[in-house]
PDB file of N, CA and C in Angstrom:
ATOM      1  N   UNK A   1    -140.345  42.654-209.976  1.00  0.00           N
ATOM      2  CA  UNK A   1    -139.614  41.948-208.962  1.00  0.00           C
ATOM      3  C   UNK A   1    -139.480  42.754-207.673  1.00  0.00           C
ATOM      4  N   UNK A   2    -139.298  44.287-207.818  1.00  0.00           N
ATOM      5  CA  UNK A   2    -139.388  44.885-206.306  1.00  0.00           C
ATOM      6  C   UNK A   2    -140.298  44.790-205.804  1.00  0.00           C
ATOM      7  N   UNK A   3    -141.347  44.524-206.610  1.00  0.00           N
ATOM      8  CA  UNK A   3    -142.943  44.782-205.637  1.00  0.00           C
ATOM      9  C   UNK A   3    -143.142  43.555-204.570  1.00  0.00           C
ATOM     10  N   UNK A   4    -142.337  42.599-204.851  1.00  0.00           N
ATOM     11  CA  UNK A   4    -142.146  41.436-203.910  1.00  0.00           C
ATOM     12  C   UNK A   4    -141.974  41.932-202.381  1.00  0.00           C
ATOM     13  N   UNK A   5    -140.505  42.596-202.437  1.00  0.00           N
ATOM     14  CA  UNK A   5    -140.417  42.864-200.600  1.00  0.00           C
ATOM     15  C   UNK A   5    -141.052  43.695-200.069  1.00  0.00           C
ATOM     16  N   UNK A   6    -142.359  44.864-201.036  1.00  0.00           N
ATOM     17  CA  UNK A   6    -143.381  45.155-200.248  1.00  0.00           C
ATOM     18  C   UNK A   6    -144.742  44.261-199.648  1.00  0.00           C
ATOM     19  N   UNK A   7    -144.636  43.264-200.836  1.00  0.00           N
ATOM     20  CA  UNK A   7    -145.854  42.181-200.730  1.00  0.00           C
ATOM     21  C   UNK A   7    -145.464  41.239-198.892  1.00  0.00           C
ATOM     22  N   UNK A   8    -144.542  41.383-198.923  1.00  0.00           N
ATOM     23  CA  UNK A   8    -143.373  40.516-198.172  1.00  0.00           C
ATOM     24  C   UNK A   8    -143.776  41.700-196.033  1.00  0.00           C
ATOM     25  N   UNK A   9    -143.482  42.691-196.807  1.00  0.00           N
ATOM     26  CA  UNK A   9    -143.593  43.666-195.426  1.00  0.00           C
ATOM     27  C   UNK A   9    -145.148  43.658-195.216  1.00  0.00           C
ATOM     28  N   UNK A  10    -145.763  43.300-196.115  1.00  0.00           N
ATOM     29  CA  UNK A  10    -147.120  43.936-195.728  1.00  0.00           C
ATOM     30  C   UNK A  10    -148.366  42.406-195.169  1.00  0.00           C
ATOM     31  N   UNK A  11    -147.622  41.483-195.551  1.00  0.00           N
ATOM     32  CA  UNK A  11    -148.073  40.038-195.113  1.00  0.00           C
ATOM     33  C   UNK A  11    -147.558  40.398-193.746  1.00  0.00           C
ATOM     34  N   UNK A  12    -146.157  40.656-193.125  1.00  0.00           N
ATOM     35  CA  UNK A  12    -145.457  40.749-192.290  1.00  0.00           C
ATOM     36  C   UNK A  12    -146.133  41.665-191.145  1.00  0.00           C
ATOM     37  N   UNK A  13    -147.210  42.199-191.373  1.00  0.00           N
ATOM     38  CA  UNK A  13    -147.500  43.419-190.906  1.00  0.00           C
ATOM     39  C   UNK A  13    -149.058  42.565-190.695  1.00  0.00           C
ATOM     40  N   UNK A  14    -149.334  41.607-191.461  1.00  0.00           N
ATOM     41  CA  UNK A  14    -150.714  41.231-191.108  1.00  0.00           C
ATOM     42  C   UNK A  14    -150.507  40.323-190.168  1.00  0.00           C
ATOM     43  N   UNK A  15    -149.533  39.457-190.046  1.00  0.00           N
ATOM     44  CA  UNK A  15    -149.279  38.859-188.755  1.00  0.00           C
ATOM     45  C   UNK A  15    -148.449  39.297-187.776  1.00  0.00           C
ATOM     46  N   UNK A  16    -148.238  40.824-187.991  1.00  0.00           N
ATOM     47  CA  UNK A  16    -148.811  41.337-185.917  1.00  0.00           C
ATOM     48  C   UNK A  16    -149.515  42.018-186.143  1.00  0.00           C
ATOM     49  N   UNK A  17    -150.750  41.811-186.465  1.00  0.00           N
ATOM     50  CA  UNK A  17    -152.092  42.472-186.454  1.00  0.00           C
ATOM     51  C   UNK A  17    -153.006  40.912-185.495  1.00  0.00           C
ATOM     52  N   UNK A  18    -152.332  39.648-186.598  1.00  0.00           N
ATOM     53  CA  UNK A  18    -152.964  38.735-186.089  1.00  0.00           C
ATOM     54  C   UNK A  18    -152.062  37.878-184.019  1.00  0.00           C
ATOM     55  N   UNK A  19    -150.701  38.693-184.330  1.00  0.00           N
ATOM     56  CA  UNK A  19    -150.569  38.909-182.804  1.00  0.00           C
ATOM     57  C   UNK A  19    -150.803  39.236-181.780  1.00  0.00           C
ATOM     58  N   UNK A  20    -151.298  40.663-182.473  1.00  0.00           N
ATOM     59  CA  UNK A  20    -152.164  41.941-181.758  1.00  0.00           C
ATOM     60  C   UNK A  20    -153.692  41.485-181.287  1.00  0.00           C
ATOM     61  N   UNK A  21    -154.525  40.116-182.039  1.00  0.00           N
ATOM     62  CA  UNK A  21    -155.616  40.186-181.946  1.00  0.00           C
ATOM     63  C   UNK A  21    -155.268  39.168-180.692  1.00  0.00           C
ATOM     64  N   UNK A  22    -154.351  38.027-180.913  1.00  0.00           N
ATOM     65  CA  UNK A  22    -154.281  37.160-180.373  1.00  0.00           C
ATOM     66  C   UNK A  22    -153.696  37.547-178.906  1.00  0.00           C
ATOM     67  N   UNK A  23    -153.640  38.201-178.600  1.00  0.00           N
ATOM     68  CA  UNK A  23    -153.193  39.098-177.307  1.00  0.00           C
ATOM     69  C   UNK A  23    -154.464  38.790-176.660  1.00  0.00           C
ATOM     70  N   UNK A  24    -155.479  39.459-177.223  1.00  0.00           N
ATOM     71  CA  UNK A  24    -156.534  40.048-176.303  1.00  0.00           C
ATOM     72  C   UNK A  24    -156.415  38.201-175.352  1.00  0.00           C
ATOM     73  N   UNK A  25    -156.668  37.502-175.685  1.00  0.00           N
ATOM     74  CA  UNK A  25    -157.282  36.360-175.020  1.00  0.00           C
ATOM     75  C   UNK A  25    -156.460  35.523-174.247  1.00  0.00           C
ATOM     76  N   UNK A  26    -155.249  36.367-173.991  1.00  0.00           N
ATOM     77  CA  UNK A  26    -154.142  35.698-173.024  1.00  0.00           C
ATOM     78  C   UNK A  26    -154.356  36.253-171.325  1.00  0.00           C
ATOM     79  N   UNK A  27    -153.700  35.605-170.676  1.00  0.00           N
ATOM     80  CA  UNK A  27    -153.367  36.570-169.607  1.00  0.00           C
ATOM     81  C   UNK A  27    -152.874  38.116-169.244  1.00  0.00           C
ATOM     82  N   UNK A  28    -152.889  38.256-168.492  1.00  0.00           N
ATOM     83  CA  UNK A  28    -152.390  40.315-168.272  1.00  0.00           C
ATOM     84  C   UNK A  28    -151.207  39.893-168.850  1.00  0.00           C
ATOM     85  N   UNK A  29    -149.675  39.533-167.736  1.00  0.00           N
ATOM     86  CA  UNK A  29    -148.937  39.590-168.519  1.00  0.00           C
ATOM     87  C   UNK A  29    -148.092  38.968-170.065  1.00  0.00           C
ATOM     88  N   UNK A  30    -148.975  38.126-170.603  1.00  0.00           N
ATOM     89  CA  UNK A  30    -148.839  37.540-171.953  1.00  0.00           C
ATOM     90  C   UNK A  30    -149.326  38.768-172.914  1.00  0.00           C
ATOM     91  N   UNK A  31    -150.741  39.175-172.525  1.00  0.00           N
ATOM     92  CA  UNK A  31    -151.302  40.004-173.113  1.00  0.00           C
ATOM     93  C   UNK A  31    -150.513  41.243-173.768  1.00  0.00           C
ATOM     94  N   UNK A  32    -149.745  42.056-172.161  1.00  0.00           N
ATOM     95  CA  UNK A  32    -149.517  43.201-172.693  1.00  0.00           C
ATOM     96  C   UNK A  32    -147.750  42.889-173.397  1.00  0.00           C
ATOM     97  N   UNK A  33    -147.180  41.817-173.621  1.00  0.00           N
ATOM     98  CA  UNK A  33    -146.198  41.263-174.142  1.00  0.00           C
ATOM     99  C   UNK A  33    -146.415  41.360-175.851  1.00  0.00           C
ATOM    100  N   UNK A  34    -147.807  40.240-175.956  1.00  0.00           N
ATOM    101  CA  UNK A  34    -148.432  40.151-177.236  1.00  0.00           C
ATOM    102  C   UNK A  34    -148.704  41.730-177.980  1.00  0.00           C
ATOM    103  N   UNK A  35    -149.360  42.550-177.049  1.00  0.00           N
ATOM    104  CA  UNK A  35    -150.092  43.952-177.685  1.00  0.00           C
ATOM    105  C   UNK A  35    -148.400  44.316-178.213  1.00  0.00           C
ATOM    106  N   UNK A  36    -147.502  44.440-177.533  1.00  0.00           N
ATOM    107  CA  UNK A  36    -146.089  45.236-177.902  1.00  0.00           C
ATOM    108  C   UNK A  36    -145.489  44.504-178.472  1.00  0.00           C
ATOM    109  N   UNK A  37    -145.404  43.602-179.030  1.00  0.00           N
ATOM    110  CA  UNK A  37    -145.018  42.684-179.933  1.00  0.00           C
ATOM    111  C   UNK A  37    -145.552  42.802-181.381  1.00  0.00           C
ATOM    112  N   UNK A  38    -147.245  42.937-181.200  1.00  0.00           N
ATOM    113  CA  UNK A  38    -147.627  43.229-182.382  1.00  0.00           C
ATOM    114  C   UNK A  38    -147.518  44.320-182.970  1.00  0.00           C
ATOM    115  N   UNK A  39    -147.845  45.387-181.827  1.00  0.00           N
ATOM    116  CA  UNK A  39    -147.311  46.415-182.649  1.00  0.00           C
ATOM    117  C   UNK A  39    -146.266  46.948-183.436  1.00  0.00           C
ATOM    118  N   UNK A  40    -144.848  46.461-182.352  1.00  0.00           N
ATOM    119  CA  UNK A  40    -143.472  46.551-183.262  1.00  0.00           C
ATOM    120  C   UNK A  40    -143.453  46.077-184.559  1.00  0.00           C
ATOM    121  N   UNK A  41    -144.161  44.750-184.410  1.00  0.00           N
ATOM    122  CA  UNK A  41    -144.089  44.004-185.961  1.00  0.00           C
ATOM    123  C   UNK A  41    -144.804  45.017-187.151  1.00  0.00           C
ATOM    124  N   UNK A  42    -146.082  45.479-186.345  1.00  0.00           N
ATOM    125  CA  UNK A  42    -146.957  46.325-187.477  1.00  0.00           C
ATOM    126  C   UNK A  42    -146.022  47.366-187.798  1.00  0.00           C
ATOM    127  N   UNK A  43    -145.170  47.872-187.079  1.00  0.00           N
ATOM    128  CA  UNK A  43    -144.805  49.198-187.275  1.00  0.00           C
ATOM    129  C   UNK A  43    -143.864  49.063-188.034  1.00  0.00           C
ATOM    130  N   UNK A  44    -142.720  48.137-187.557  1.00  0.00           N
ATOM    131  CA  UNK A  44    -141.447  48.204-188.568  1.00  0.00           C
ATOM    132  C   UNK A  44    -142.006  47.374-190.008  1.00  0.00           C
ATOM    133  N   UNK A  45    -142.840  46.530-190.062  1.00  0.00           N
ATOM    134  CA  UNK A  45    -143.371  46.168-191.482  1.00  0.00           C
ATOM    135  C   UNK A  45    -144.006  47.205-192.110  1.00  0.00           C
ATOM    136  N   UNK A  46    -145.049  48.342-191.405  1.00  0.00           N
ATOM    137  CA  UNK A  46    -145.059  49.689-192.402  1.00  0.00           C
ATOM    138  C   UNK A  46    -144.289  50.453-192.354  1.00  0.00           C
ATOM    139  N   UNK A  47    -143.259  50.691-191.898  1.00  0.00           N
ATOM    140  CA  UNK A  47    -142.618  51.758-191.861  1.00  0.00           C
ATOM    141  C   UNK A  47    -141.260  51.483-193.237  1.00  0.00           C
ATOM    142  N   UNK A  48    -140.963  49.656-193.069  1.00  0.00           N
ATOM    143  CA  UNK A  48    -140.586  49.319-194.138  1.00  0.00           C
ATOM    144  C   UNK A  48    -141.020  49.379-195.320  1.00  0.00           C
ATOM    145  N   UNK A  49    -142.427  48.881-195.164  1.00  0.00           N
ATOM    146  CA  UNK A  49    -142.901  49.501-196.779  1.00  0.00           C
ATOM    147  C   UNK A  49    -142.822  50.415-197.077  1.00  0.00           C
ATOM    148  N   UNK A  50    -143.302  51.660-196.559  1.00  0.00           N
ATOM    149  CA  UNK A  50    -142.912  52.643-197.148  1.00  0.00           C
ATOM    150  C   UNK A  50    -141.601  53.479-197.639  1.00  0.00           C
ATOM    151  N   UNK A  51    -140.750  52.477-197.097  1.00  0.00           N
ATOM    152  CA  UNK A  51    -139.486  52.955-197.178  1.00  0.00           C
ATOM    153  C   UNK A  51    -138.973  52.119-198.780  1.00  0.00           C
ATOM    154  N   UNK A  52    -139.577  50.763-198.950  1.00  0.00           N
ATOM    155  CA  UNK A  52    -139.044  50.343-200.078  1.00  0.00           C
ATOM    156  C   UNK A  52    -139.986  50.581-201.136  1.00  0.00           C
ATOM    157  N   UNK A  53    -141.232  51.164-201.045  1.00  0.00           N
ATOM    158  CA  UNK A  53    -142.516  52.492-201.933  1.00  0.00           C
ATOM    159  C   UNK A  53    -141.703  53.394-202.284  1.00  0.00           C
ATOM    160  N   UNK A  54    -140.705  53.768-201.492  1.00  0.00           N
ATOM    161  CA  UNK A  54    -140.420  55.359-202.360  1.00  0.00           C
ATOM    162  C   UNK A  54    -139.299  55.293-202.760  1.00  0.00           C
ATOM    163  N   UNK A  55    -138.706  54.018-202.352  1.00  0.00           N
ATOM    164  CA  UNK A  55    -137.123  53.527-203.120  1.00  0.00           C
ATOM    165  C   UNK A  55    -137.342  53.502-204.732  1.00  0.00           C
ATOM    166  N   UNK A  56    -138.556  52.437-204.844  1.00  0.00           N
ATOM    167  CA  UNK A  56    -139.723  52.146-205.810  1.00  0.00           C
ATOM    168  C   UNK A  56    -139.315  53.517-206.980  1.00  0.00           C
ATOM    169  N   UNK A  57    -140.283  54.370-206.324  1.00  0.00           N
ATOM    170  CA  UNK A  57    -141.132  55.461-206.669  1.00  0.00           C
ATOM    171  C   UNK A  57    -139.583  56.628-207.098  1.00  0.00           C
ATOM    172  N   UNK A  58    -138.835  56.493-206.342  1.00  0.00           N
ATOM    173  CA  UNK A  58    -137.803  57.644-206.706  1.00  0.00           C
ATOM    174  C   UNK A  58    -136.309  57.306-207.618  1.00  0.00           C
ATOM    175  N   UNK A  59    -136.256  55.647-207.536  1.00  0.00           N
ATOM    176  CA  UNK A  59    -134.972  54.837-208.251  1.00  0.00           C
ATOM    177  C   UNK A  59    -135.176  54.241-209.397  1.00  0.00           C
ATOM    178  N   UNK A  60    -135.250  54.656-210.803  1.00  0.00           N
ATOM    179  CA  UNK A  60    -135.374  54.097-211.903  1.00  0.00           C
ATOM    180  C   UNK A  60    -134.115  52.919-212.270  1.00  0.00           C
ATOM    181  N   UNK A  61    -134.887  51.711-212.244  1.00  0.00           N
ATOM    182  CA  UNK A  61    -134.526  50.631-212.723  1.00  0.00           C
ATOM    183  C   UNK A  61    -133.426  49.718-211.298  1.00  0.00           C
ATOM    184  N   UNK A  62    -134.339  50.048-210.273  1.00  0.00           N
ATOM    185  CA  UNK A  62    -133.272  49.434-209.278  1.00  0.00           C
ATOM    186  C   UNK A  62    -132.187  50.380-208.416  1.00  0.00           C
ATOM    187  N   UNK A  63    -132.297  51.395-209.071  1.00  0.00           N
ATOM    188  CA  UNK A  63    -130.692  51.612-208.765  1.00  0.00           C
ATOM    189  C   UNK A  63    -129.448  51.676-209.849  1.00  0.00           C
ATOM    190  N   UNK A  64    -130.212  51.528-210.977  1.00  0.00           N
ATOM    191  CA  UNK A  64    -129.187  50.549-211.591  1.00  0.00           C
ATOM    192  C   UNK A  64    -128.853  51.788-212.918  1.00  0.00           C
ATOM    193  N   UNK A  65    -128.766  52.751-213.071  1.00  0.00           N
ATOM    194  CA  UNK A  65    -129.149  53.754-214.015  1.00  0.00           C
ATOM    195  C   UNK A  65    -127.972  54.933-214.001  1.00  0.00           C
ATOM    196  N   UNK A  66    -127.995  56.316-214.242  1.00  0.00           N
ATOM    197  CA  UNK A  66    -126.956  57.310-214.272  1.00  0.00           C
ATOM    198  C   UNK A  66    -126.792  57.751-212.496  1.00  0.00           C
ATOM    199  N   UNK A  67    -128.308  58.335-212.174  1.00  0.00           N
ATOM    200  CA  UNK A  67    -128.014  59.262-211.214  1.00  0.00           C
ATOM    201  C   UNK A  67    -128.032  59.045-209.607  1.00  0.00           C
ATOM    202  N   UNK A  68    -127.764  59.346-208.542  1.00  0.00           N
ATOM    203  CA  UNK A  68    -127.506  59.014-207.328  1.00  0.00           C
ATOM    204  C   UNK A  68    -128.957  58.393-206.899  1.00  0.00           C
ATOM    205  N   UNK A  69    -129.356  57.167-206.318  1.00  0.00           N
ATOM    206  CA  UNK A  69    -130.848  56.822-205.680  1.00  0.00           C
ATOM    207  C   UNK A  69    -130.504  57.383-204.235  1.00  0.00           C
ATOM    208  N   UNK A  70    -131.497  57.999-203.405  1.00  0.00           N
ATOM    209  CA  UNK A  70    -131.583  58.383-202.427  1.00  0.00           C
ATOM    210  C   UNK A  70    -131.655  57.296-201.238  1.00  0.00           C
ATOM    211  N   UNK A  71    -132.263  56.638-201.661  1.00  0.00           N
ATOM    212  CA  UNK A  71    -132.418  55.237-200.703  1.00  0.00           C
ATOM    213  C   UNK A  71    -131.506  53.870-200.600  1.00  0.00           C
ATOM    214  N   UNK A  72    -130.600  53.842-201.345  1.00  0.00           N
ATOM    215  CA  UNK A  72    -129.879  52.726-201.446  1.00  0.00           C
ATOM    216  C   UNK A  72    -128.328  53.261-201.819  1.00  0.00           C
ATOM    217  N   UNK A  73    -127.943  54.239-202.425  1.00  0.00           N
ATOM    218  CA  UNK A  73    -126.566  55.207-202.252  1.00  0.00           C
ATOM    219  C   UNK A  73    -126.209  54.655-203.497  1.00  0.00           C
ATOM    220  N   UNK A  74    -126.904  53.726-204.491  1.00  0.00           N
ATOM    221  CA  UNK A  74    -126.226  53.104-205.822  1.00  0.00           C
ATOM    222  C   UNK A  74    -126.681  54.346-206.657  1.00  0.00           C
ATOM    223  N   UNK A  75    -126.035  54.325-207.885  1.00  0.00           N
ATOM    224  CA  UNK A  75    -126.037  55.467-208.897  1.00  0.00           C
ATOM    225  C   UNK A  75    -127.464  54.768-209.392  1.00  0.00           C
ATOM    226  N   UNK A  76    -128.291  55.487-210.299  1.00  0.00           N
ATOM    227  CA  UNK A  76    -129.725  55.034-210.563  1.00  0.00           C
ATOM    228  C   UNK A  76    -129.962  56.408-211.188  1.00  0.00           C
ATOM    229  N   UNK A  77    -130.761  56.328-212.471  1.00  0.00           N
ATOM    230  CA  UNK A  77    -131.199  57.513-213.254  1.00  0.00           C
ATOM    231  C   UNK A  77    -132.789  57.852-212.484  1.00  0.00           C
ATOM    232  N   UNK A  78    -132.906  58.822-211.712  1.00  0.00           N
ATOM    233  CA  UNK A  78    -134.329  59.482-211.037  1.00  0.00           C
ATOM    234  C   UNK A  78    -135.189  59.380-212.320  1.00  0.00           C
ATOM    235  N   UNK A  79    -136.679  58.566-211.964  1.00  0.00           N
ATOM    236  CA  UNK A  79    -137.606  58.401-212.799  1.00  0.00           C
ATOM    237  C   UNK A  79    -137.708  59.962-213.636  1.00  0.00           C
ATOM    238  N   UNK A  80    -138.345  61.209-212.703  1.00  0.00           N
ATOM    239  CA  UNK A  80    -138.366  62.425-213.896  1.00  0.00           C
ATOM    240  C   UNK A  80    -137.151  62.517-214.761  1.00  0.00           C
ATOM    241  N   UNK A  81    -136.182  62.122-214.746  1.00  0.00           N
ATOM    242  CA  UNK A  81    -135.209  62.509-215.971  1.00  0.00           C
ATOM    243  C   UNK A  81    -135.096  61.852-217.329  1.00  0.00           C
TER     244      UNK A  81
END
C-alpha cells in the first residue's frame, strides 16, 4: 500500500516533463512560464519520492512498530532490528 504515493509522485513528475515538453511550442512568454512550471512539478514530485523511498526503506511497518521513524516522528521498529 505505500508503494502507491510513490507510483502517485512519479506519474506526477511525468506530467511536468509532459509540461516541460509542451512549453517548447508556445510563445516566449508562455514558454518560459511552462519550462518553470515543469520543472517545479518534476522537482517537488522527485524530491517527494525520494523522501517517501526512504520513509519506505527506514520505517518498518508504516511507522507502526517499537522504535522512533525518522520521517514521520511515529514510533516504528527500524527495519535492521
Amino acid at each position: 500500500m505505500m508503494g502507491h504515493g510513490v507510483a502517485v509522485l512519479l506519474v506526477s513528475a511525468a506530467a511536468g516533463y509532459w509540461v516541460l515538453t509542451q512549453s517548447e511550442h508556445q510563445k516566449a512568454g508562455v514558454r518560459k512560464l511552462g519550462q518553470y512550471l515543469g520543472l517545479a512539478i518534476i522537482l517537488v514530485s522527485m524530491i517527494g519520492a525520494a523522501c517517501k523511498i526512504y520513509s519506505i526503506a527506514t520505517c518498518y511497518g508504516g511507522g507502526m512498530g517499537k522504535g522512533m521513524c525518522p520521517m514521520t516522528g511515529m514510533m516504528g521498529t527500524p527495519k535492521g532490528s
